[in-house]
Protein backbone atom coordinates (compact mmCIF):
# COMPACT_ATOMS: atom_id res chain seq x y z
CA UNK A 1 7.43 -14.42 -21.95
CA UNK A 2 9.52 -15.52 -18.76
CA UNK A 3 12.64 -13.52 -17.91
CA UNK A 4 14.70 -13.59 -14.77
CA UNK A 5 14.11 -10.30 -12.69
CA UNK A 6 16.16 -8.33 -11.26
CA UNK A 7 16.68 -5.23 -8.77
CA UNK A 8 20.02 -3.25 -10.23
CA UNK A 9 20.16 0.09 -7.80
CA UNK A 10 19.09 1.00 -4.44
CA UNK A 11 18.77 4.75 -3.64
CA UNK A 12 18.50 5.96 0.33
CA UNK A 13 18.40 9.66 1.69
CA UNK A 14 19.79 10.80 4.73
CA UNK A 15 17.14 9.12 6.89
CA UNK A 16 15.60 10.37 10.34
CA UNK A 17 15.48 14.01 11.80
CA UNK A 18 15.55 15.48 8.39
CA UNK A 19 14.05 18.81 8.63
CA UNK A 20 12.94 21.35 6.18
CA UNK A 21 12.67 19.27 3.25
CA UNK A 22 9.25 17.81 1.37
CA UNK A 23 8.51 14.26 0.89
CA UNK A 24 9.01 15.12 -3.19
CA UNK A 25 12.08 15.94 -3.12
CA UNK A 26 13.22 13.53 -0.91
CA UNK A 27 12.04 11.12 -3.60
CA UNK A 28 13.45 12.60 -6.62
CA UNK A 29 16.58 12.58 -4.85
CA UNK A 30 16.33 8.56 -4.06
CA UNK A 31 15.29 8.05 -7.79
CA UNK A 32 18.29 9.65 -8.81
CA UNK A 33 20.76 7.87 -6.29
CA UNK A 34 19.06 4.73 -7.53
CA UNK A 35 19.33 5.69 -11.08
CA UNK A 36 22.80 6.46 -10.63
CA UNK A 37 23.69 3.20 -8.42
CA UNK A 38 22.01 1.44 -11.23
CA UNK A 39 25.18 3.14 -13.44
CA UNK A 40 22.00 4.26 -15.25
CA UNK A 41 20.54 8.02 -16.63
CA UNK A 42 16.62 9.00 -15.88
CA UNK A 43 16.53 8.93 -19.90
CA UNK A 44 16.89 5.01 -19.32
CA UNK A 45 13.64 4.98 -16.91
CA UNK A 46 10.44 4.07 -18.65
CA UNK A 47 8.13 3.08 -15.71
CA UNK A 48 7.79 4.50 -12.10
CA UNK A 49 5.81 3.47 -9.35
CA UNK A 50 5.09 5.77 -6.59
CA UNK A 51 4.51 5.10 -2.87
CA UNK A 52 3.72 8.22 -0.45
CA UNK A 53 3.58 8.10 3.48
CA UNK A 54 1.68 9.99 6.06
CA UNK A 55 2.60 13.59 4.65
CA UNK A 56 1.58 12.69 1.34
CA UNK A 57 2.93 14.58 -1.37
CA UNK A 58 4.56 12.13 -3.63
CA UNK A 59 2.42 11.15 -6.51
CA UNK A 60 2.01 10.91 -10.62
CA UNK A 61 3.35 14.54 -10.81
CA UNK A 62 6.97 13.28 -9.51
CA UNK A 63 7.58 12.14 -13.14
CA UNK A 64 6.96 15.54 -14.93
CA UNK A 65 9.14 16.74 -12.05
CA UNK A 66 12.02 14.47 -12.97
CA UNK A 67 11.68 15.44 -16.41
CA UNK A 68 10.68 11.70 -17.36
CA UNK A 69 8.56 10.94 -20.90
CA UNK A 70 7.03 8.26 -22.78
CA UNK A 71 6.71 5.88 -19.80
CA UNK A 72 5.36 2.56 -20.34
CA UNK A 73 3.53 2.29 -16.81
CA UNK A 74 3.11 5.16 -14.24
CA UNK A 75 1.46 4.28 -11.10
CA UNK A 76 0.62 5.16 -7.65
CA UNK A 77 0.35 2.35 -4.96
CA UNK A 78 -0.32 1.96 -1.52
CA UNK A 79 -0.99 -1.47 0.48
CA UNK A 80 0.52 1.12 3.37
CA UNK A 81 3.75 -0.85 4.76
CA UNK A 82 3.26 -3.97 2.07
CA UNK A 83 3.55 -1.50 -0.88
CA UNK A 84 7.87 -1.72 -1.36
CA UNK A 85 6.95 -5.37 -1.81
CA UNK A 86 3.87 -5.41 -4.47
CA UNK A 87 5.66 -2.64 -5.99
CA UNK A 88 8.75 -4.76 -6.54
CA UNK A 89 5.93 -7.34 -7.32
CA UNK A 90 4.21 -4.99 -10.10
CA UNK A 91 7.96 -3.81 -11.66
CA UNK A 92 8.62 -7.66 -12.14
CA UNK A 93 5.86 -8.39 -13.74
CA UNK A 94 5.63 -5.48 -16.03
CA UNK A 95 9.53 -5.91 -16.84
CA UNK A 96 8.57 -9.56 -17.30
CA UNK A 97 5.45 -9.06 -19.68
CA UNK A 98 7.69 -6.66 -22.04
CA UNK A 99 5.58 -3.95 -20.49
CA UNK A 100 8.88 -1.82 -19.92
CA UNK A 101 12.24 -2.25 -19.33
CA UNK A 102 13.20 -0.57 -16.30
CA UNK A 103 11.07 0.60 -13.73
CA UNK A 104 11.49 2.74 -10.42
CA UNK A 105 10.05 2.02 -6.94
CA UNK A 106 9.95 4.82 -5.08
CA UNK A 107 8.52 5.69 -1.41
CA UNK A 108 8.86 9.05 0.52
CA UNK A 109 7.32 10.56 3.54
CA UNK A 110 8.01 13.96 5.79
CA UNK A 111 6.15 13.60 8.29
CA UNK A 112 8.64 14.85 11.43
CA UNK A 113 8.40 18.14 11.78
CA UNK A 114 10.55 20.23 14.21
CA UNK A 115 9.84 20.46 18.34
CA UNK A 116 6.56 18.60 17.24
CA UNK A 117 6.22 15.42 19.12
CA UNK A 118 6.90 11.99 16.84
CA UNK A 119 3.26 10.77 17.79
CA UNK A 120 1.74 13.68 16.50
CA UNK A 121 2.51 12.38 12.83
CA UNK A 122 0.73 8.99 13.36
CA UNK A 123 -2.22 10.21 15.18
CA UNK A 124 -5.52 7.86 13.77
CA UNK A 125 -9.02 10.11 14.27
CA UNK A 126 -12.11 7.55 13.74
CA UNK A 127 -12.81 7.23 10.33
CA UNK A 128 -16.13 6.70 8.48
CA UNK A 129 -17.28 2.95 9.07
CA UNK A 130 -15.42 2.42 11.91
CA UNK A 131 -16.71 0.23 14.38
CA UNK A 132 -18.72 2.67 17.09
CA UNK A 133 -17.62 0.26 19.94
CA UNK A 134 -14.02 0.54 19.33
CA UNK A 135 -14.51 4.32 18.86
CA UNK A 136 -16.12 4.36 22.39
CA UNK A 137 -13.55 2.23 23.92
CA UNK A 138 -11.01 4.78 22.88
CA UNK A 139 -9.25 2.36 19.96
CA UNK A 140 -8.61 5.03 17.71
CA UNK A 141 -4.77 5.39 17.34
CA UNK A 142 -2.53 2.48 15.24
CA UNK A 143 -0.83 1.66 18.23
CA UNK A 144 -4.05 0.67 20.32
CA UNK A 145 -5.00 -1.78 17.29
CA UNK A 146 -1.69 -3.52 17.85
CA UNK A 147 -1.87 -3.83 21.69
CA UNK A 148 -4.96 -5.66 20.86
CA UNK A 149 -3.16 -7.70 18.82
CA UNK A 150 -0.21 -8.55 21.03
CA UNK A 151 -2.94 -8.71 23.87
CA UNK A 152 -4.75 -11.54 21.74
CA UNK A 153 -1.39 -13.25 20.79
CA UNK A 154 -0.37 -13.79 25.28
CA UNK A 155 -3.63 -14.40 26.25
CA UNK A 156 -4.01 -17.49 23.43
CA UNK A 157 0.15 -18.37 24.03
CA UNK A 158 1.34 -16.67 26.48
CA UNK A 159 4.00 -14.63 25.47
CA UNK A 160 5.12 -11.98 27.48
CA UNK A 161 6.12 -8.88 27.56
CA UNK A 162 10.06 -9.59 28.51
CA UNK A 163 9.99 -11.79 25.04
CA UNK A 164 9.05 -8.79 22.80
CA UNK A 165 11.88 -7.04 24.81
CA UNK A 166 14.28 -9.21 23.40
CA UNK A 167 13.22 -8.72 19.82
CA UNK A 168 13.86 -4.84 20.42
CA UNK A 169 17.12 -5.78 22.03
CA UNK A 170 18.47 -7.53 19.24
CA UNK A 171 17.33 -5.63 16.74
CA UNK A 172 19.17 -2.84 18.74
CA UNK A 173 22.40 -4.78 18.63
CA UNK A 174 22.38 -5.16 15.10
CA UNK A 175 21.72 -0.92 14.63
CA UNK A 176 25.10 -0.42 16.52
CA UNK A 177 26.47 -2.14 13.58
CA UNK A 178 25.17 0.04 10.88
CA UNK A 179 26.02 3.69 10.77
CA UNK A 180 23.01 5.31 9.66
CA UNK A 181 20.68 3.49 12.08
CA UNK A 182 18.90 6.62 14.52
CA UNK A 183 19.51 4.16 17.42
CA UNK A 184 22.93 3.32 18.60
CA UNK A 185 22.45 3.11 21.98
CA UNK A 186 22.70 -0.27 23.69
CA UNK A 187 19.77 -1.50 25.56
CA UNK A 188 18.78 -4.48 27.62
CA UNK A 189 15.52 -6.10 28.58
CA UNK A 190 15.78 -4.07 31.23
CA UNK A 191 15.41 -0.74 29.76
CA UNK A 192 12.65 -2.08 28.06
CA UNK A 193 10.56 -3.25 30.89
CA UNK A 194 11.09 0.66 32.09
CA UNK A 195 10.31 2.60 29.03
CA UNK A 196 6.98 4.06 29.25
CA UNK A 197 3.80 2.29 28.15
CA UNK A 198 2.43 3.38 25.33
CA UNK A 199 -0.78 1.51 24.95
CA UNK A 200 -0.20 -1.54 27.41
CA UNK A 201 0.91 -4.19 27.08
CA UNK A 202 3.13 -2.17 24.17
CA UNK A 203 6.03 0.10 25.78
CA UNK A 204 7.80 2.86 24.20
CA UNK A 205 10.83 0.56 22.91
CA UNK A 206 8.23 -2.10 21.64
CA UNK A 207 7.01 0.87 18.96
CA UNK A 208 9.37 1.68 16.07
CA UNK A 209 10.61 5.14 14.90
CA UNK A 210 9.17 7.96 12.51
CA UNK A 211 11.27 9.17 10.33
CA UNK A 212 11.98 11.79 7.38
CA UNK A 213 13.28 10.66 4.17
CA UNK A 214 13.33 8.57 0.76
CA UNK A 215 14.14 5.10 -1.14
CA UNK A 216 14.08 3.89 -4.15
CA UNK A 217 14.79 0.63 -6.27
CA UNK A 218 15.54 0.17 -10.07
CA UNK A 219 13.82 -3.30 -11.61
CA UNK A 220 15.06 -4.61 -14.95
CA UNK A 221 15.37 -7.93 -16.44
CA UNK A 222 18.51 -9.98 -14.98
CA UNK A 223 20.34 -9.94 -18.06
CA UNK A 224 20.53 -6.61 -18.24
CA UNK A 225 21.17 -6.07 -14.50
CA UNK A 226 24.32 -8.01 -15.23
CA UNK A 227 25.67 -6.03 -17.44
CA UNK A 228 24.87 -2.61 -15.39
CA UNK A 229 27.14 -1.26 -12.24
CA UNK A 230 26.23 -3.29 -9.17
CA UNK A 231 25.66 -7.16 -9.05
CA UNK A 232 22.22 -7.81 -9.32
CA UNK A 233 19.76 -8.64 -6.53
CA UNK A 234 17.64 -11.05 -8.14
CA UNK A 235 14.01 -11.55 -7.27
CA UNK A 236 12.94 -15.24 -6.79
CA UNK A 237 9.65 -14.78 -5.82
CA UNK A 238 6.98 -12.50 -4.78
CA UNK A 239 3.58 -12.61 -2.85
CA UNK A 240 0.65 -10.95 -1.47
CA UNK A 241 -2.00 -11.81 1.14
CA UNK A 242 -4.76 -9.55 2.75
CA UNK A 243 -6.74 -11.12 5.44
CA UNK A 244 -9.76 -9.22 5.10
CA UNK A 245 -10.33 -9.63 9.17
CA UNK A 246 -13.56 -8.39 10.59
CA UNK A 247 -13.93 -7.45 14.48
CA UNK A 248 -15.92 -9.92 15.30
CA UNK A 249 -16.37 -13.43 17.37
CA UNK A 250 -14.51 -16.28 15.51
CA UNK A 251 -11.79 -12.99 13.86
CA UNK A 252 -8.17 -14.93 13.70
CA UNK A 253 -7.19 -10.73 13.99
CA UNK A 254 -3.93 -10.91 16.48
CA UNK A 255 -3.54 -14.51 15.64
CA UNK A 256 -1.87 -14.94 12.17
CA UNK A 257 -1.25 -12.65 9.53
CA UNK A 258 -1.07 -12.39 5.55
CA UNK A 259 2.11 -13.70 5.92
CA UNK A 260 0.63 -16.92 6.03
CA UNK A 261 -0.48 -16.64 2.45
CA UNK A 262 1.91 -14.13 0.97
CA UNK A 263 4.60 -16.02 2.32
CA UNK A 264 3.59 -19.64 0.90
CA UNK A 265 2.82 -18.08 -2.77
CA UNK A 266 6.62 -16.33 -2.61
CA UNK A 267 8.31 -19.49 -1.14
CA UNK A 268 6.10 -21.31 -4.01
CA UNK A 269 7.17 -18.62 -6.65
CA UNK A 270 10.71 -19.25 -5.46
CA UNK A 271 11.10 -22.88 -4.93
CA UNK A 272 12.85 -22.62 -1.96
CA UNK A 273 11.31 -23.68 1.60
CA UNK A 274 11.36 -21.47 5.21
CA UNK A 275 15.06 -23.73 5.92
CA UNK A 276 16.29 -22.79 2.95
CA UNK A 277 16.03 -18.68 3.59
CA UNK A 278 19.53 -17.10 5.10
CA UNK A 279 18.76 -13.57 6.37
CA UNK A 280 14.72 -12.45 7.39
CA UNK A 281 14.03 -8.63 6.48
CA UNK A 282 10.46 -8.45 8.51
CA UNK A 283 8.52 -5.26 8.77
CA UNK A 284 8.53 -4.28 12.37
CA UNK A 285 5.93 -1.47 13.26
CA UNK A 286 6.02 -3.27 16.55
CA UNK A 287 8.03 -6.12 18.03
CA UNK A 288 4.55 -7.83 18.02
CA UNK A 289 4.86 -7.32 14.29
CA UNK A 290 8.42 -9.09 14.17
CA UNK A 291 7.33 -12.12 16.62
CA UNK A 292 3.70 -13.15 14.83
CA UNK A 293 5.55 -12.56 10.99
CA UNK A 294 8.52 -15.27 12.11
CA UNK A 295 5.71 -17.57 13.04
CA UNK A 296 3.30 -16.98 9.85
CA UNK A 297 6.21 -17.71 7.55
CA UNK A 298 7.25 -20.90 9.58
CA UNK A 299 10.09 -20.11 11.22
CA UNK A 300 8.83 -21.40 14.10
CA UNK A 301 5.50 -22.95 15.22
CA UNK A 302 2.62 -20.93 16.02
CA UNK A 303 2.85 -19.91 19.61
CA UNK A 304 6.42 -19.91 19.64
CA UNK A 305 7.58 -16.94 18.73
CA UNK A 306 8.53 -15.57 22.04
CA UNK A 307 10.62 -18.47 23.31
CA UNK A 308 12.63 -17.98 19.55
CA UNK A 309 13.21 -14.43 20.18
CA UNK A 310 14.32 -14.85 23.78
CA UNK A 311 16.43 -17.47 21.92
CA UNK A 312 19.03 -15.14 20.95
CA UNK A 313 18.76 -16.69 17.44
CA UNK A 314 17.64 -13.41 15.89
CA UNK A 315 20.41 -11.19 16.81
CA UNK A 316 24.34 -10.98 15.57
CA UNK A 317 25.69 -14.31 16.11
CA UNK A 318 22.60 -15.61 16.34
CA UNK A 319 21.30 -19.24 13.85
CA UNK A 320 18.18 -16.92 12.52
CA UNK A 321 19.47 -13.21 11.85
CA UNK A 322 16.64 -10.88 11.42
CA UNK A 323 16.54 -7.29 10.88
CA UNK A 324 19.80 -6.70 10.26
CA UNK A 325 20.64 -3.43 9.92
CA UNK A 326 17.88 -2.31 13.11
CA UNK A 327 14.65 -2.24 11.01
CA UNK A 328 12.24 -0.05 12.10
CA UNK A 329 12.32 -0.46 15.62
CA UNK A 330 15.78 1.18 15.83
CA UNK A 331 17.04 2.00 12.13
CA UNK A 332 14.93 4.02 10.24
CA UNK A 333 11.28 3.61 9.29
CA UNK A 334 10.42 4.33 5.62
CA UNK A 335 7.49 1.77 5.52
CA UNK A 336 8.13 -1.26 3.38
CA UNK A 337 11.44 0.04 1.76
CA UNK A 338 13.15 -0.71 5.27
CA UNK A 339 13.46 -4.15 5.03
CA UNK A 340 14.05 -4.05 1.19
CA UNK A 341 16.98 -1.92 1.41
CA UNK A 342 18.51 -4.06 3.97
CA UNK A 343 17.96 -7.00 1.92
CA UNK A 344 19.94 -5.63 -1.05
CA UNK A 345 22.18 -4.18 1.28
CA UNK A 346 22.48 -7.98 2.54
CA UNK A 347 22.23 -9.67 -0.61
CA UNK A 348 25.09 -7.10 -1.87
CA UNK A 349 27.66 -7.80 0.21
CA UNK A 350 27.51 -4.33 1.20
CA UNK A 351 26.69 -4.67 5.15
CA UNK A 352 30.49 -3.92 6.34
CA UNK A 353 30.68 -4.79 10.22
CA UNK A 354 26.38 -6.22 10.00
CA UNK A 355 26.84 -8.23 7.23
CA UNK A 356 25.85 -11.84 7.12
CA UNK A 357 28.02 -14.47 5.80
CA UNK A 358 25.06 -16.92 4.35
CA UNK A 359 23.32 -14.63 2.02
CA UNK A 360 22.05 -16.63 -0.22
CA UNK A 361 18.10 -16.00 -0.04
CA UNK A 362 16.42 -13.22 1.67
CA UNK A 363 13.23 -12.72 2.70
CA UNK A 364 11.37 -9.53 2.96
CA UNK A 365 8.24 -8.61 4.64
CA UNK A 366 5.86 -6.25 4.22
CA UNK A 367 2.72 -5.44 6.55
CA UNK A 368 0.24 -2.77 5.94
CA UNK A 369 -3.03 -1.15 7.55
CA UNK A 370 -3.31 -3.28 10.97
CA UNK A 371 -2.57 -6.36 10.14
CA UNK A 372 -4.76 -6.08 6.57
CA UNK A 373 -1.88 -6.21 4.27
CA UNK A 374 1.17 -8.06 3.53
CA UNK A 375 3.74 -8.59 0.81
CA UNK A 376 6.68 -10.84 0.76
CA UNK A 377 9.79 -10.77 -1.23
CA UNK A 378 12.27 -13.76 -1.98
CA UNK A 379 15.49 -12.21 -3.75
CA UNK A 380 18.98 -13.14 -3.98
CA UNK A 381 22.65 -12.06 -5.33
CA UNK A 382 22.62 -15.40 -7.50
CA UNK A 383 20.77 -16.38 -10.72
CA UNK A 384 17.82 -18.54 -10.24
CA UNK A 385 18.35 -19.86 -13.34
CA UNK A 386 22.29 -21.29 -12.26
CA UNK A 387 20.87 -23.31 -9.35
């Protein structure tokens, strides 16, 4: 059984400094916005997926909360920043199969809490297994991982530190442009070079934000999406890759991601090619993140990243837009469902003073764990089956 997929509502919370509130019912409050964008009652829902963040919190109970029965599928998944995409991935598949007929994505997290610093909420303590070397080097927050990454990636191509400026620059530029983005305050390379280090050769404006807050998707079959309240955001194709790196000699780690293979098997899925793809959605924990992603999928050779970024092609105006509503680096940071809601937001028509002209084909990214995890999403406003 082979039916065209299709996402049909998109439900965001206010996003950011959001006190006082748990990460449930900022996700019962997405599911409803998305049910409702959908033009669709919670009677209508007959599979949720469920994504929680650092605070935890969301889980199976959310349905009983939301007064949901009979599903067809009820799940809880976490690939960490690559779950929005092999959620989407799971929905389509079970809405393909016959399994159900419309399912709900959703992701929450709460994990700002007031005068507490941001960093407290992403801490990383050394867990069981974890290499004793890197524990006694003092690797034991996220951010440290990545600087070893980004380290790895100059020291085999050189890229420097101004080029991962630029990708927070642009990325900037396109947040002034979209009204609930936390950061709308110009910046330059500049004030990049000056923000604090965080773990060098990563500075403060090379890390993205934490926020507060919830999103959530509705997945039917395309048929029905077209008869339902917003155009439909078909999805082309979908993928998954998960490197499986180990820290040792001969470790690609830093190098190339599972965007390599998530990427291909979506593009693949799709039948499209990295020229044929309009606007880039990429998950951006890090502007390390952004730069290695562009590569995996092709956008550029390997190696290259930095001199495309310091390009100006990513930016407003510029031949590759990327990120374009701020991602995580300046928007809002609600894992995977970041980039996706910018991509429907893109693929809708719906961007106002951000939006991009050529919308055809979007890609989304996903990247979970350090480095471990990614997903990829191809989706569109048109019909795969009119091409």
């Amino acid at each position: 059984m082979t039916q065209e997929v299709a996402i049909a509502g998109l439900g965001l919370t206010d996003v950011g400094k959001v006190y006082g509130r748990s990460a449930a019912s900022f996700a019962a409050e997405a599911i409803r916005t998305a049910v409702e964008d959908a033009g669709l009652g919670l009677a209508d829902v007959d599979g949720l997926l469920v994504s929680s963040g650092k605070s935890s919190g969301v889980d199976l109970s959310l349905a009983e909360g939301l007064g949901l029965s009979n599903l067809s599928l009820l799940a809880q998944v976490n690939a960490f920043g690559a779950s929005a995409g092999a959620m989407v991935q799971s929905a389509a598949a079970a809405v393909n199969s016959g399994v159900a007929t419309t399912v709900v994505c959703v992701f929450a997290d709460a994990p700002l809490r007031e005068n507490v610093g941001a960093a407290a909420s992403y801490s990383r303590r050394a867990s069981k297994g974890q290499s004793a070397l890197l524990v006694a080097s003092g690797i034991t927050s996220t951010t440290a991982y990545y600087a070893l990454a980004a380290r790895r990636h100059m020291e085999a191509f050189g890229t420097t530190s101004k080029q991962l400026g630029a990708i927070a620059v642009s990325q900037r530029e396109w947040a002034m442009r979209n009204p609930i983005a936390q950061m709308q305050k110009p910046i330059t390379i500049d004030d990049h070079q000056e923000s604090r280090w965080i773990v060098e050769p990563l500075h403060l404006l090379d890390c993205c934000l934490v926020s507060n807050g919830g999103a959530a998707v509705v997945v039917t079959t395309g048929e029905r999406a077209r008869t339902l309240a917003q155009a439909p955001v078909y999805v082309w194709g979908s993928g998954q890759g998960h490197p499986g790196y180990s820290w040792e000699k001969g470790s690609d780690f830093g190098l190339t991601t599972g965007a390599v293979q998530s990427g291909r098997a979506a593009m693949e899925m799709a039948g499209v090619s990295v020229d044929d793809i309009s606007i880039r959605e990429i998950y951006d924990c890090y502007t390390y993140t952004t730069l290695v992603s562009l590569e995996d999928y092709g956008f550029c050779a390997k190696g290259e990243g930095g001199e495309l970024a310091s390009s100006g092609a990513l930016g407003p105006g510029g031949s590759l837009p990327t990120n374009t509503g701020g991602g995580q680096l300046s928007s809002f940071y609600l894992w995977g469902f970041t980039p996706l809601s910018e991509a429907i937001i893109q693929a809708r028509g719906h961007g106002g003073e951000r939006q991009v002209r050529e919308n055809d084909l979007v890609l989304v990214s996903g990247n979970g764990g350090i480095l471990q995890h990614h997903s990829t999403l191809i989706v569109s406003p048109h019909s795969k089956a009119g091409r």
